[in-house]
C-alpha atoms as a PDB file:
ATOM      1  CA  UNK A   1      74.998 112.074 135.842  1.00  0.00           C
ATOM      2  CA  UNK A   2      73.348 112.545 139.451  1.00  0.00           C
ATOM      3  CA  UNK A   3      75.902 110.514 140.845  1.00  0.00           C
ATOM      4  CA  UNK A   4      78.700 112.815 139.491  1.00  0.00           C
ATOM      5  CA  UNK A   5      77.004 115.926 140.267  1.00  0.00           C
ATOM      6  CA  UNK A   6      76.343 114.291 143.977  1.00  0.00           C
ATOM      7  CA  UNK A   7      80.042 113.754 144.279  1.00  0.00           C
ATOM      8  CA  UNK A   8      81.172 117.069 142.534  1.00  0.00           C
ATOM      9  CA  UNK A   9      79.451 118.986 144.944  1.00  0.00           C
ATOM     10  CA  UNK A  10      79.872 117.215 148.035  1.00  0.00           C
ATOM     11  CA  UNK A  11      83.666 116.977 147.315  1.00  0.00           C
ATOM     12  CA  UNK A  12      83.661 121.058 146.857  1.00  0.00           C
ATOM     13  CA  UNK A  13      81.941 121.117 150.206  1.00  0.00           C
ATOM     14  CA  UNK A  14      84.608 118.865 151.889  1.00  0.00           C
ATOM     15  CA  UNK A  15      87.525 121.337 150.356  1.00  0.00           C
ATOM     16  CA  UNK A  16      85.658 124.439 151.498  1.00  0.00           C
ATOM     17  CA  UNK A  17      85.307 123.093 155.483  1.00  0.00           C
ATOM     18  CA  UNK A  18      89.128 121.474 154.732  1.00  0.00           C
ATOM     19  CA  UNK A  19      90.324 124.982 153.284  1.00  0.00           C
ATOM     20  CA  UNK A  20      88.847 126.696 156.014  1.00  0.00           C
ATOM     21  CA  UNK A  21      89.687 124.601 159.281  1.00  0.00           C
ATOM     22  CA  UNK A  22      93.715 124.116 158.208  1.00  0.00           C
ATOM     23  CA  UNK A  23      94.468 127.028 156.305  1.00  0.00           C
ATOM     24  CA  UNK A  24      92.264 130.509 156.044  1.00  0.00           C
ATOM     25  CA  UNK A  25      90.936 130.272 159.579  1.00  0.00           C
ATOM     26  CA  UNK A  26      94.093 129.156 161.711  1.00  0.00           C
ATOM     27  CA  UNK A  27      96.322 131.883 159.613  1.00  0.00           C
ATOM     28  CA  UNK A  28      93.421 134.900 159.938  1.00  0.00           C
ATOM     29  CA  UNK A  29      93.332 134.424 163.869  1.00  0.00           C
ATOM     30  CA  UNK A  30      97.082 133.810 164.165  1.00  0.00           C
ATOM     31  CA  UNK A  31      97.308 137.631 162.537  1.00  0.00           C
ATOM     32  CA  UNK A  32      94.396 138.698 165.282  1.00  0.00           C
ATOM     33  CA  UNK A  33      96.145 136.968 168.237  1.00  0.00           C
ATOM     34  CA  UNK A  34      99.701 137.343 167.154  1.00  0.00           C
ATOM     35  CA  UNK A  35     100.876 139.738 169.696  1.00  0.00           C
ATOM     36  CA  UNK A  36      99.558 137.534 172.580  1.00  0.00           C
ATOM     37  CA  UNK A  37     101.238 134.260 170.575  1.00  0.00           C
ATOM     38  CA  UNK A  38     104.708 136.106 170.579  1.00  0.00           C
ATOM     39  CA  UNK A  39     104.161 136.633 174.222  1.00  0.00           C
ATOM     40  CA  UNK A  40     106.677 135.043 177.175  1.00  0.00           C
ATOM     41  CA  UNK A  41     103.939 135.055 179.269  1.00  0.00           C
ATOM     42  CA  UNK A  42     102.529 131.611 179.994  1.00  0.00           C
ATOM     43  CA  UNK A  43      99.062 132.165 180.050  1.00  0.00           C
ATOM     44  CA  UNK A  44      99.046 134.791 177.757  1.00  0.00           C
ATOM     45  CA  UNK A  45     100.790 132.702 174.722  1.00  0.00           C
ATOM     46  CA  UNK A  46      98.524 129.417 175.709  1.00  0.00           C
ATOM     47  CA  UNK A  47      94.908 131.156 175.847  1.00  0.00           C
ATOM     48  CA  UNK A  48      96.240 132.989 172.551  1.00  0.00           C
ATOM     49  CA  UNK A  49      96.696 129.535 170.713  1.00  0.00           C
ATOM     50  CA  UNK A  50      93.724 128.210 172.588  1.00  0.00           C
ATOM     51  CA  UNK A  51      91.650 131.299 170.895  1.00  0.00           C
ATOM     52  CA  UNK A  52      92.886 130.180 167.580  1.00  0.00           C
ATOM     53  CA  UNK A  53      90.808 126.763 167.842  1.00  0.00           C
ATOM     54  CA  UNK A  54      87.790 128.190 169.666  1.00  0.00           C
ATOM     55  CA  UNK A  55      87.443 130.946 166.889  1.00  0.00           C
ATOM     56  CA  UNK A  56      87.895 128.315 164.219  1.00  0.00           C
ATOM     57  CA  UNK A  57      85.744 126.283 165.874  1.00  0.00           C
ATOM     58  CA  UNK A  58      82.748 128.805 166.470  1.00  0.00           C
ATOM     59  CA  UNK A  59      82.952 129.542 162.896  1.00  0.00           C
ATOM     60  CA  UNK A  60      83.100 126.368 161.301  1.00  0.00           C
ATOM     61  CA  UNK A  61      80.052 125.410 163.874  1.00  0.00           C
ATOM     62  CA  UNK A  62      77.910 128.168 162.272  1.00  0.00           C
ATOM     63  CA  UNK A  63      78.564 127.164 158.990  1.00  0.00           C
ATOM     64  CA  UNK A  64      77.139 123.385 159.551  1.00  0.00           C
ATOM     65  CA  UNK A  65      74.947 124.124 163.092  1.00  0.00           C
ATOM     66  CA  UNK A  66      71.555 123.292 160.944  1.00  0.00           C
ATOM     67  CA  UNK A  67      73.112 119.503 160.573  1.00  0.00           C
ATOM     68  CA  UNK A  68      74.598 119.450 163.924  1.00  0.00           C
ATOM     69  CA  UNK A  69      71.390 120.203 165.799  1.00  0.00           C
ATOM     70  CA  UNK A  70      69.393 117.764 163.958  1.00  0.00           C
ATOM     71  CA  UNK A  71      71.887 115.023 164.704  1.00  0.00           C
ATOM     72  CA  UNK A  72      72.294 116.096 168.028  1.00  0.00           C
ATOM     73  CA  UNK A  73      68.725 115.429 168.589  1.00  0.00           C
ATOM     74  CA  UNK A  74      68.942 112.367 167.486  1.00  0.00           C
ATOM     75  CA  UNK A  75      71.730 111.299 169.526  1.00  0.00           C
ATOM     76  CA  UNK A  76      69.993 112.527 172.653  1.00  0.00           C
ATOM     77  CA  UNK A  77      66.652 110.887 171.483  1.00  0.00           C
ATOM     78  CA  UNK A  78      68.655 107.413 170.808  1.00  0.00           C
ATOM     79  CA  UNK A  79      72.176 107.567 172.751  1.00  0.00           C
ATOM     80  CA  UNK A  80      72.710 104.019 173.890  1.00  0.00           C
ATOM     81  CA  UNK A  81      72.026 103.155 169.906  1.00  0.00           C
ATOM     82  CA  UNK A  82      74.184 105.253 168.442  1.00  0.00           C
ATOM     83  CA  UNK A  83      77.435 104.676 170.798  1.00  0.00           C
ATOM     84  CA  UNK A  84      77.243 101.090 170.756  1.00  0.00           C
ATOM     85  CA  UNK A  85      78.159 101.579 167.539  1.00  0.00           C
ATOM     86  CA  UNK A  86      80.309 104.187 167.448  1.00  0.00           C
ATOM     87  CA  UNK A  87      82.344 102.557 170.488  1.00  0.00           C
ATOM     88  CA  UNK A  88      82.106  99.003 168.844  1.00  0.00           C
ATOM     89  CA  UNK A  89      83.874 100.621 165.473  1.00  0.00           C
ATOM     90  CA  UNK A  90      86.462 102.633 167.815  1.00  0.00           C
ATOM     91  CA  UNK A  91      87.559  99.302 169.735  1.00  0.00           C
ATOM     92  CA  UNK A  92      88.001  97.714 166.335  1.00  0.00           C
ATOM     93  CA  UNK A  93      89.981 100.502 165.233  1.00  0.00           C
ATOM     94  CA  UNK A  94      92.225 101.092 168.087  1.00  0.00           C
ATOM     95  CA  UNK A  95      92.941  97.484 168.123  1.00  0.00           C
ATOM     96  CA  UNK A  96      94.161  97.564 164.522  1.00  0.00           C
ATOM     97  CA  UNK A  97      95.829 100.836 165.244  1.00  0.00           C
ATOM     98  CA  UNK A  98      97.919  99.000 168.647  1.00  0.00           C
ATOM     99  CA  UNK A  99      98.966  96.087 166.761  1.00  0.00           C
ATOM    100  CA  UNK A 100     100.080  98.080 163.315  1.00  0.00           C
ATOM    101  CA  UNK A 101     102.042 100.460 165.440  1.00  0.00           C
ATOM    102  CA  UNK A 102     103.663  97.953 167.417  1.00  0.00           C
ATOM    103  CA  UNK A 103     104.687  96.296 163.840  1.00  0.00           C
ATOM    104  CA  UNK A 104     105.470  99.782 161.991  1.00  0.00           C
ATOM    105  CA  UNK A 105     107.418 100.672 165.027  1.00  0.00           C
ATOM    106  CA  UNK A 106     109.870  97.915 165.287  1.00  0.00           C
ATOM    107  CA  UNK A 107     110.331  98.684 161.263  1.00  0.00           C
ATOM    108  CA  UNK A 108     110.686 102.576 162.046  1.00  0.00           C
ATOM    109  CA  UNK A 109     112.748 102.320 164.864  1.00  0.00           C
ATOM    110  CA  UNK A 110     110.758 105.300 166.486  1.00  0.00           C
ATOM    111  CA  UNK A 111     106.877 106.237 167.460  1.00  0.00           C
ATOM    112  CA  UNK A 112     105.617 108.596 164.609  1.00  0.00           C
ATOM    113  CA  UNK A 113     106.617 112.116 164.619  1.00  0.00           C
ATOM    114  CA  UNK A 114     102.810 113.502 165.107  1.00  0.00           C
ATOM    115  CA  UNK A 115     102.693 111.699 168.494  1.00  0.00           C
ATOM    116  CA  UNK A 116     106.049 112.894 169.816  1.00  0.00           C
ATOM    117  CA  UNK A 117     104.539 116.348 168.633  1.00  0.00           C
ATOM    118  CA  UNK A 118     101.445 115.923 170.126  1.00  0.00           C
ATOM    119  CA  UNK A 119     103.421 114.548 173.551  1.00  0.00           C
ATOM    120  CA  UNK A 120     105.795 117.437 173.773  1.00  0.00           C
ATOM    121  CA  UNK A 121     102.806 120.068 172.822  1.00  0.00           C
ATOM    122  CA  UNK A 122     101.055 118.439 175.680  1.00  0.00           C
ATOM    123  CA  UNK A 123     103.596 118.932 178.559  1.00  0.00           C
ATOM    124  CA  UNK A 124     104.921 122.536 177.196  1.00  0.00           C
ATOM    125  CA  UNK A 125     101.525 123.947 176.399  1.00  0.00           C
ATOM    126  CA  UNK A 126      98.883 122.093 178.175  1.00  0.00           C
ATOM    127  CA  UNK A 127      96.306 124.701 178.693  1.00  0.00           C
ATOM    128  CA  UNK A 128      96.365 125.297 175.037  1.00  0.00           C
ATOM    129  CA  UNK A 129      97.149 121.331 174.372  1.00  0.00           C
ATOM    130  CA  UNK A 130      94.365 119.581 176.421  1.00  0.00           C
ATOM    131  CA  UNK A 131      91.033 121.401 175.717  1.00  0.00           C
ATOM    132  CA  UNK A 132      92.043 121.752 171.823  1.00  0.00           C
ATOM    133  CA  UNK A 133      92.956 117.757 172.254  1.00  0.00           C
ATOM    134  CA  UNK A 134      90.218 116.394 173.986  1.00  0.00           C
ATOM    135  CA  UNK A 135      87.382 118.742 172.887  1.00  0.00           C
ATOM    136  CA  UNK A 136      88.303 121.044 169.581  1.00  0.00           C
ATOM    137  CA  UNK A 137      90.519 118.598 167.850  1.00  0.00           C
ATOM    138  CA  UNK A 138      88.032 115.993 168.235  1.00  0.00           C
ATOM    139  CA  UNK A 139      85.405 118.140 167.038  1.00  0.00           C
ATOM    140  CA  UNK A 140      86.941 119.811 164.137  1.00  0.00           C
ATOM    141  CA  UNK A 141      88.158 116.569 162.812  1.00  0.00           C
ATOM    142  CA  UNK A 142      85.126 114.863 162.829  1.00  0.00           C
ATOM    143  CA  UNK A 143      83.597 117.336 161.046  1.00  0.00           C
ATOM    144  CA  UNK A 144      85.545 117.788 158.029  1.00  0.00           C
ATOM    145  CA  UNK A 145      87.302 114.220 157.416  1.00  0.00           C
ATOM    146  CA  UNK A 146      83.689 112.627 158.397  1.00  0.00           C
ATOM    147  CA  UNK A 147      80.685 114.746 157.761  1.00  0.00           C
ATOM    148  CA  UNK A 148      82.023 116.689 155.239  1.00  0.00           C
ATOM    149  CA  UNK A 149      83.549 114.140 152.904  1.00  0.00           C
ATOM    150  CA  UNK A 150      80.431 112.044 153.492  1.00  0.00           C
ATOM    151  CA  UNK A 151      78.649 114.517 151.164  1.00  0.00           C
ATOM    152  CA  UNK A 152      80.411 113.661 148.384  1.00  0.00           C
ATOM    153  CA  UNK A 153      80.136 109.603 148.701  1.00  0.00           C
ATOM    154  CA  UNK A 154      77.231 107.222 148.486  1.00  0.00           C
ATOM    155  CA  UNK A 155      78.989 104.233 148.877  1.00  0.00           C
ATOM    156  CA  UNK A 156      80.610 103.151 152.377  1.00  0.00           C
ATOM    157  CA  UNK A 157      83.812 101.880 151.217  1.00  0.00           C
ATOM    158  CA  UNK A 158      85.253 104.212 148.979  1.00  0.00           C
ATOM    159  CA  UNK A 159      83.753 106.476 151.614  1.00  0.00           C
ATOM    160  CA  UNK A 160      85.515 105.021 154.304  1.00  0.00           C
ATOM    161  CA  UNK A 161      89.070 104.645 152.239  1.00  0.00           C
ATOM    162  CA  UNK A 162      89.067 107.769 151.149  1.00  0.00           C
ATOM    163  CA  UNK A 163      88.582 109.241 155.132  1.00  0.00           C
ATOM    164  CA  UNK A 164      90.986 106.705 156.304  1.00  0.00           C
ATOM    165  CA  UNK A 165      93.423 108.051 153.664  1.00  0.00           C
ATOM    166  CA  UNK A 166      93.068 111.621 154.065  1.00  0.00           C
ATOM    167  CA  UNK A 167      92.888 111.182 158.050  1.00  0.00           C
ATOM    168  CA  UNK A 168      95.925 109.329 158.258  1.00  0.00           C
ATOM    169  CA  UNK A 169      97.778 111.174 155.307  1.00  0.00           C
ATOM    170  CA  UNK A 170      97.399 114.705 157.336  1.00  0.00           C
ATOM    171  CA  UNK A 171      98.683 113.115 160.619  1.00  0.00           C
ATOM    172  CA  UNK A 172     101.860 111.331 158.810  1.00  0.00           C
ATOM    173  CA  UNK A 173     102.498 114.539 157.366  1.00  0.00           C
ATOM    174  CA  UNK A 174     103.447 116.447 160.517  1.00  0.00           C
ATOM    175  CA  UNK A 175     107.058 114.847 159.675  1.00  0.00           C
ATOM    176  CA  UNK A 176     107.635 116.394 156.568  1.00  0.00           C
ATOM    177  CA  UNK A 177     108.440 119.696 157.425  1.00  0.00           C
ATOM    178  CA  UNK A 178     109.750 120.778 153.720  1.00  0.00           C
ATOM    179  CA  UNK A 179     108.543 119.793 150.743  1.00  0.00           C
ATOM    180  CA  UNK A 180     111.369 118.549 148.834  1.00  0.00           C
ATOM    181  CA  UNK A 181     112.094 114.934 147.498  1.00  0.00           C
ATOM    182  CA  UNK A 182     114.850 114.864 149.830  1.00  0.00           C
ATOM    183  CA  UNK A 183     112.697 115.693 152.369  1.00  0.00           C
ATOM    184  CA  UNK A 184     110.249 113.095 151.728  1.00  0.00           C
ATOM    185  CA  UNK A 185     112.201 110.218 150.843  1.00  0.00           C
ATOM    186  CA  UNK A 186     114.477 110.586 153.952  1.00  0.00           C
ATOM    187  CA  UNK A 187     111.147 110.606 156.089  1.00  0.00           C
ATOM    188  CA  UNK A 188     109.776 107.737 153.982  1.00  0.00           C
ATOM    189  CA  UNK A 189     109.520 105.512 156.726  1.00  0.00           C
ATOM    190  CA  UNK A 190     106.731 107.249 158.578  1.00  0.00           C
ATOM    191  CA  UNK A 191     104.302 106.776 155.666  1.00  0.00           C
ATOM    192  CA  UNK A 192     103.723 103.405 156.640  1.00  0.00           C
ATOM    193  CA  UNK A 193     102.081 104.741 160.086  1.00  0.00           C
ATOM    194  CA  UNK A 194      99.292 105.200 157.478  1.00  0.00           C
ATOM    195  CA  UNK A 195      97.933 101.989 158.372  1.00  0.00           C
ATOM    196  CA  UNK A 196      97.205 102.709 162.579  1.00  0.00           C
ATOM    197  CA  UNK A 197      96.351 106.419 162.091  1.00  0.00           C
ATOM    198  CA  UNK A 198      93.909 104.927 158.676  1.00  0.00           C
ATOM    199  CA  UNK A 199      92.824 102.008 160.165  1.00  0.00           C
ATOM    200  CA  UNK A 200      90.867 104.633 162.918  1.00  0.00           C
ATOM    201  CA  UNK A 201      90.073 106.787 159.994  1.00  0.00           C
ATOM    202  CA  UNK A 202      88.520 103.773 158.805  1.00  0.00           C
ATOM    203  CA  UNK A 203      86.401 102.519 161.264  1.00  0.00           C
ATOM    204  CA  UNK A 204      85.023 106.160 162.403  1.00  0.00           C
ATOM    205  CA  UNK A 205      83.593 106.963 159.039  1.00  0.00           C
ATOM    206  CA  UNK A 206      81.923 103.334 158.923  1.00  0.00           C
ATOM    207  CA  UNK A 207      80.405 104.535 162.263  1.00  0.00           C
ATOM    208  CA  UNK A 208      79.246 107.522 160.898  1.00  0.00           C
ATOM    209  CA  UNK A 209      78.145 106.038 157.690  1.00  0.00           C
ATOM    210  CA  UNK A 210      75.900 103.381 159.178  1.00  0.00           C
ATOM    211  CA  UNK A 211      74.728 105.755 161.758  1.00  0.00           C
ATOM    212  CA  UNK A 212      74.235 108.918 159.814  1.00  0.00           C
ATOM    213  CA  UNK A 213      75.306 110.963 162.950  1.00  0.00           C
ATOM    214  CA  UNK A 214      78.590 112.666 163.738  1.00  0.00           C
ATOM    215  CA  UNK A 215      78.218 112.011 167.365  1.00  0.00           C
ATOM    216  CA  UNK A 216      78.881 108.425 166.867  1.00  0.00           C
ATOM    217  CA  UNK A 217      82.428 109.134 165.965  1.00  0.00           C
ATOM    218  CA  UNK A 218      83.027 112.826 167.768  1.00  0.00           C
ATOM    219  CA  UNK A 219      82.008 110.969 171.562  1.00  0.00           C
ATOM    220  CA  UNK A 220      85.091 108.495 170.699  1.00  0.00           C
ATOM    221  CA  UNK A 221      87.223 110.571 168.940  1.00  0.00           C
ATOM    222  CA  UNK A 222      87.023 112.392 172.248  1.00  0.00           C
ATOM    223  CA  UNK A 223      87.326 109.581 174.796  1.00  0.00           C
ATOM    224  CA  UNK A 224      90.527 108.199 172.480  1.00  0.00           C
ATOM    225  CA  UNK A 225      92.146 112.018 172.933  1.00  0.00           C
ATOM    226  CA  UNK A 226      91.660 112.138 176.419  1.00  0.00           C
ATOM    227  CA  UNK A 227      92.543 108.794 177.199  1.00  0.00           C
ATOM    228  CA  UNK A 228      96.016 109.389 175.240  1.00  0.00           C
ATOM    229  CA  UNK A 229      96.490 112.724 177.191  1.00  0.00           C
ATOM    230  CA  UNK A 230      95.498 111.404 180.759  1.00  0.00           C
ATOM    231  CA  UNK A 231      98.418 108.227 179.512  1.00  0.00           C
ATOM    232  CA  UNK A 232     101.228 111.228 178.791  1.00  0.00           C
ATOM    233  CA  UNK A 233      99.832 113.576 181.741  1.00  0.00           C
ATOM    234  CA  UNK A 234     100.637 110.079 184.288  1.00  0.00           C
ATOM    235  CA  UNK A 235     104.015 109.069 182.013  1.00  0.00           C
ATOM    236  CA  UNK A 236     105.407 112.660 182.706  1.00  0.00           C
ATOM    237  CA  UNK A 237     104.223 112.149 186.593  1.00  0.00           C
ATOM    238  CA  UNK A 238     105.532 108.902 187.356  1.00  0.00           C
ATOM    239  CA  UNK A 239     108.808 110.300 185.665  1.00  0.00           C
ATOM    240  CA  UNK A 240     108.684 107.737 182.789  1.00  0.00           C
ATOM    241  CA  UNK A 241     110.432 109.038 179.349  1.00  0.00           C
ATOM    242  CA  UNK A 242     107.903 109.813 177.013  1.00  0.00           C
END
Protein backbone atom coordinates (compact mmCIF):
# COMPACT_ATOMS: atom_id res chain seq x y z
CA UNK A 1 0.00 0.00 0.00
CA UNK A 2 3.17 2.36 0.59
CA UNK A 3 4.45 1.36 -2.57
CA UNK A 4 1.27 2.53 -4.42
CA UNK A 5 0.86 5.60 -2.52
CA UNK A 6 4.86 6.23 -3.25
CA UNK A 7 4.13 5.88 -6.91
CA UNK A 8 0.67 7.72 -6.91
CA UNK A 9 2.18 10.66 -5.67
CA UNK A 10 5.39 10.82 -7.26
CA UNK A 11 3.67 10.18 -10.66
CA UNK A 12 1.22 13.37 -9.84
CA UNK A 13 4.42 15.25 -9.18
CA UNK A 14 6.01 14.22 -12.56
CA UNK A 15 2.55 15.44 -14.44
CA UNK A 16 2.50 18.69 -12.49
CA UNK A 17 6.46 19.71 -13.54
CA UNK A 18 5.41 17.88 -17.20
CA UNK A 19 2.07 20.04 -17.31
CA UNK A 20 3.85 22.98 -16.42
CA UNK A 21 7.23 22.96 -18.52
CA UNK A 22 5.27 21.91 -22.08
CA UNK A 23 2.03 23.33 -21.75
CA UNK A 24 0.78 26.16 -19.01
CA UNK A 25 4.15 27.88 -18.82
CA UNK A 26 5.34 28.04 -22.60
CA UNK A 27 1.54 29.18 -23.63
CA UNK A 28 1.23 31.94 -20.48
CA UNK A 29 4.62 33.65 -21.62
CA UNK A 30 3.91 33.24 -25.34
CA UNK A 31 0.59 35.58 -24.44
CA UNK A 32 3.19 38.00 -22.31
CA UNK A 33 5.83 38.11 -25.11
CA UNK A 34 3.59 37.79 -28.08
CA UNK A 35 3.98 41.16 -29.52
CA UNK A 36 7.84 40.87 -29.48
CA UNK A 37 7.36 37.01 -31.04
CA UNK A 38 5.25 38.52 -34.00
CA UNK A 39 8.05 40.93 -34.45
CA UNK A 40 10.36 41.14 -37.94
CA UNK A 41 12.93 42.32 -35.97
CA UNK A 42 15.73 39.82 -35.43
CA UNK A 43 16.66 40.37 -32.09
CA UNK A 44 13.51 41.35 -30.97
CA UNK A 45 11.59 37.93 -32.08
CA UNK A 46 14.81 35.73 -30.79
CA UNK A 47 15.24 37.32 -27.13
CA UNK A 48 11.25 37.07 -27.12
CA UNK A 49 11.40 33.17 -27.60
CA UNK A 50 14.56 33.10 -25.57
CA UNK A 51 12.34 34.82 -22.60
CA UNK A 52 9.87 32.08 -22.99
CA UNK A 53 12.52 29.37 -21.69
CA UNK A 54 14.25 31.60 -19.13
CA UNK A 55 10.76 32.43 -17.54
CA UNK A 56 9.84 28.77 -17.63
CA UNK A 57 12.91 27.98 -16.43
CA UNK A 58 13.10 30.47 -13.35
CA UNK A 59 9.82 29.16 -12.38
CA UNK A 60 10.13 25.63 -12.60
CA UNK A 61 13.68 26.25 -10.64
CA UNK A 62 11.72 27.74 -7.69
CA UNK A 63 9.42 25.12 -7.52
CA UNK A 64 12.27 22.26 -6.98
CA UNK A 65 15.43 24.82 -5.82
CA UNK A 66 15.29 23.01 -2.14
CA UNK A 67 16.41 19.59 -4.14
CA UNK A 68 18.59 21.33 -6.52
CA UNK A 69 20.77 23.02 -3.91
CA UNK A 70 21.23 20.00 -1.91
CA UNK A 71 22.38 18.06 -4.94
CA UNK A 72 24.33 20.74 -6.11
CA UNK A 73 26.31 20.53 -3.02
CA UNK A 74 26.93 17.36 -3.42
CA UNK A 75 28.15 17.51 -6.82
CA UNK A 76 30.58 20.26 -5.88
CA UNK A 77 31.62 18.29 -2.67
CA UNK A 78 32.19 14.97 -4.95
CA UNK A 79 32.46 16.10 -8.81
CA UNK A 80 35.00 13.71 -10.24
CA UNK A 81 32.52 10.85 -8.59
CA UNK A 82 29.56 11.80 -9.84
CA UNK A 83 30.63 12.54 -13.68
CA UNK A 84 32.50 9.49 -14.10
CA UNK A 85 29.39 8.16 -13.94
CA UNK A 86 27.27 10.28 -15.50
CA UNK A 87 29.82 10.51 -18.58
CA UNK A 88 30.42 6.64 -18.47
CA UNK A 89 26.33 6.16 -18.89
CA UNK A 90 26.29 9.08 -21.67
CA UNK A 91 29.14 7.29 -23.82
CA UNK A 92 27.11 4.11 -23.52
CA UNK A 93 24.15 5.84 -24.59
CA UNK A 94 25.36 7.84 -27.43
CA UNK A 95 26.99 4.81 -28.73
CA UNK A 96 23.69 2.92 -28.82
CA UNK A 97 22.03 6.05 -30.05
CA UNK A 98 24.96 6.30 -33.31
CA UNK A 99 24.60 2.81 -34.25
CA UNK A 100 20.48 2.63 -33.96
CA UNK A 101 20.29 5.75 -36.02
CA UNK A 102 22.59 4.67 -38.55
CA UNK A 103 20.27 1.34 -38.75
CA UNK A 104 16.76 3.27 -38.36
CA UNK A 105 18.05 5.63 -40.93
CA UNK A 106 18.85 3.41 -43.78
CA UNK A 107 15.11 1.88 -42.92
CA UNK A 108 13.63 5.58 -42.82
CA UNK A 109 15.30 6.85 -45.62
CA UNK A 110 15.72 10.26 -43.72
CA UNK A 111 17.32 11.63 -40.19
CA UNK A 112 14.28 12.11 -37.77
CA UNK A 113 12.15 15.06 -38.12
CA UNK A 114 13.11 16.55 -34.44
CA UNK A 115 16.75 16.85 -35.62
CA UNK A 116 16.06 18.52 -38.96
CA UNK A 117 13.86 20.82 -36.61
CA UNK A 118 16.30 21.31 -34.20
CA UNK A 119 19.05 21.96 -37.29
CA UNK A 120 16.96 24.48 -39.10
CA UNK A 121 15.86 26.23 -35.57
CA UNK A 122 19.54 26.42 -35.02
CA UNK A 123 20.72 28.35 -38.17
CA UNK A 124 17.35 30.64 -38.41
CA UNK A 125 17.14 31.45 -34.74
CA UNK A 126 20.38 30.88 -33.08
CA UNK A 127 20.32 33.39 -30.36
CA UNK A 128 17.10 31.92 -29.26
CA UNK A 129 18.34 28.21 -30.47
CA UNK A 130 21.79 27.88 -28.74
CA UNK A 131 21.42 29.08 -25.09
CA UNK A 132 17.82 27.27 -24.85
CA UNK A 133 19.90 24.12 -26.51
CA UNK A 134 22.88 23.94 -24.67
CA UNK A 135 21.76 25.37 -21.28
CA UNK A 136 17.66 25.52 -20.80
CA UNK A 137 16.80 22.50 -22.80
CA UNK A 138 19.27 20.54 -21.01
CA UNK A 139 18.10 21.75 -17.82
CA UNK A 140 14.44 21.57 -18.15
CA UNK A 141 14.64 18.11 -19.46
CA UNK A 142 16.54 16.72 -16.89
CA UNK A 143 14.38 17.87 -14.52
CA UNK A 144 11.11 16.60 -15.40
CA UNK A 145 11.85 13.24 -17.48
CA UNK A 146 14.66 12.48 -14.63
CA UNK A 147 14.08 13.96 -11.26
CA UNK A 148 10.64 14.22 -11.46
CA UNK A 149 9.58 10.80 -12.65
CA UNK A 150 12.16 9.39 -10.24
CA UNK A 151 9.66 10.25 -7.47
CA UNK A 152 7.30 8.01 -8.47
CA UNK A 153 9.72 4.76 -8.99
CA UNK A 154 11.74 2.68 -6.59
CA UNK A 155 12.99 0.35 -8.86
CA UNK A 156 15.76 1.29 -11.59
CA UNK A 157 14.42 -0.45 -14.48
CA UNK A 158 10.98 0.29 -14.80
CA UNK A 159 12.41 3.64 -13.77
CA UNK A 160 14.69 3.84 -16.45
CA UNK A 161 12.06 2.36 -19.27
CA UNK A 162 9.60 4.40 -18.42
CA UNK A 163 12.16 7.80 -18.87
CA UNK A 164 13.58 6.25 -21.90
CA UNK A 165 9.98 5.93 -23.20
CA UNK A 166 8.60 9.16 -22.38
CA UNK A 167 12.03 10.94 -23.44
CA UNK A 168 12.13 9.45 -26.68
CA UNK A 169 8.23 9.39 -27.25
CA UNK A 170 8.16 13.46 -26.89
CA UNK A 171 11.14 13.87 -29.32
CA UNK A 172 9.55 11.35 -32.09
CA UNK A 173 6.56 13.26 -31.73
CA UNK A 174 7.76 16.55 -33.21
CA UNK A 175 6.70 14.70 -36.64
CA UNK A 176 3.25 14.32 -36.02
CA UNK A 177 1.97 17.56 -36.47
CA UNK A 178 -1.95 16.46 -36.45
CA UNK A 179 -3.40 14.04 -34.62
CA UNK A 180 -5.22 11.93 -36.93
CA UNK A 181 -4.68 8.15 -37.84
CA UNK A 182 -3.72 9.30 -41.12
CA UNK A 183 -1.41 11.40 -39.69
CA UNK A 184 0.23 8.90 -37.64
CA UNK A 185 0.35 5.97 -39.71
CA UNK A 186 1.86 7.92 -42.69
CA UNK A 187 4.65 9.14 -40.17
CA UNK A 188 4.91 5.60 -38.75
CA UNK A 189 8.31 5.21 -39.68
CA UNK A 190 9.82 7.71 -37.30
CA UNK A 191 8.57 5.78 -34.25
CA UNK A 192 11.26 3.47 -34.55
CA UNK A 193 13.85 6.47 -33.78
CA UNK A 194 12.49 5.50 -30.32
CA UNK A 195 15.29 3.29 -29.84
CA UNK A 196 18.50 6.17 -30.25
CA UNK A 197 16.50 9.05 -28.68
CA UNK A 198 15.38 5.99 -25.64
CA UNK A 199 18.42 4.34 -25.55
CA UNK A 200 19.91 8.07 -24.06
CA UNK A 201 16.76 8.32 -22.10
CA UNK A 202 17.88 5.16 -20.80
CA UNK A 203 21.18 5.46 -19.73
CA UNK A 204 20.68 9.16 -18.15
CA UNK A 205 18.09 8.05 -15.69
CA UNK A 206 20.41 4.95 -14.69
CA UNK A 207 22.95 7.78 -14.03
CA UNK A 208 20.73 9.58 -12.04
CA UNK A 209 19.32 6.62 -10.32
CA UNK A 210 22.61 5.21 -9.09
CA UNK A 211 23.83 8.62 -8.33
CA UNK A 212 20.84 10.25 -6.77
CA UNK A 213 21.92 13.64 -8.34
CA UNK A 214 20.57 15.46 -11.37
CA UNK A 215 23.90 16.86 -12.19
CA UNK A 216 25.12 13.56 -13.27
CA UNK A 217 22.85 13.62 -16.23
CA UNK A 218 22.19 17.69 -16.69
CA UNK A 219 26.49 18.18 -17.15
CA UNK A 220 26.03 15.59 -20.22
CA UNK A 221 22.87 16.36 -21.37
CA UNK A 222 24.62 19.68 -21.83
CA UNK A 223 27.97 18.68 -23.33
CA UNK A 224 25.77 16.22 -25.91
CA UNK A 225 23.64 19.66 -26.92
CA UNK A 226 26.50 21.64 -27.45
CA UNK A 227 28.53 19.23 -29.07
CA UNK A 228 25.51 18.63 -31.68
CA UNK A 229 25.19 22.48 -32.13
CA UNK A 230 29.02 23.31 -32.45
CA UNK A 231 28.68 19.91 -35.38
CA UNK A 232 25.63 22.02 -37.31
CA UNK A 233 27.23 25.60 -36.45
CA UNK A 234 30.77 24.01 -38.54
CA UNK A 235 28.35 21.89 -41.23
CA UNK A 236 26.60 25.27 -42.14
CA UNK A 237 30.33 26.95 -42.23
CA UNK A 238 32.16 24.60 -44.24
CA UNK A 239 29.00 24.82 -46.60
CA UNK A 240 28.08 21.12 -46.08
CA UNK A 241 24.11 20.34 -46.51
CA UNK A 242 22.71 19.77 -43.32
Amino acid sequence: MENVKYFIKGILYAILLFVLYFLVLPNAFALLFSKGLRSTNFWISNLSYLAIYVCTFLILFLIIHKDLFKQFKEFIHEPKKILNKGITYWVYGILIMMISNLLVNSIVGSIPVNEQVTRDTILNTPLYAIPTIIFFGPFLEEIVFRFGLRKAFHKEIPYAFTSALIFGGLHVLTAIDELTLANIISHIGEFLYLIPYGSLGYFFAKSYYETDNIFSTIVPHMLHNTISVLLILLMSFLGVSV
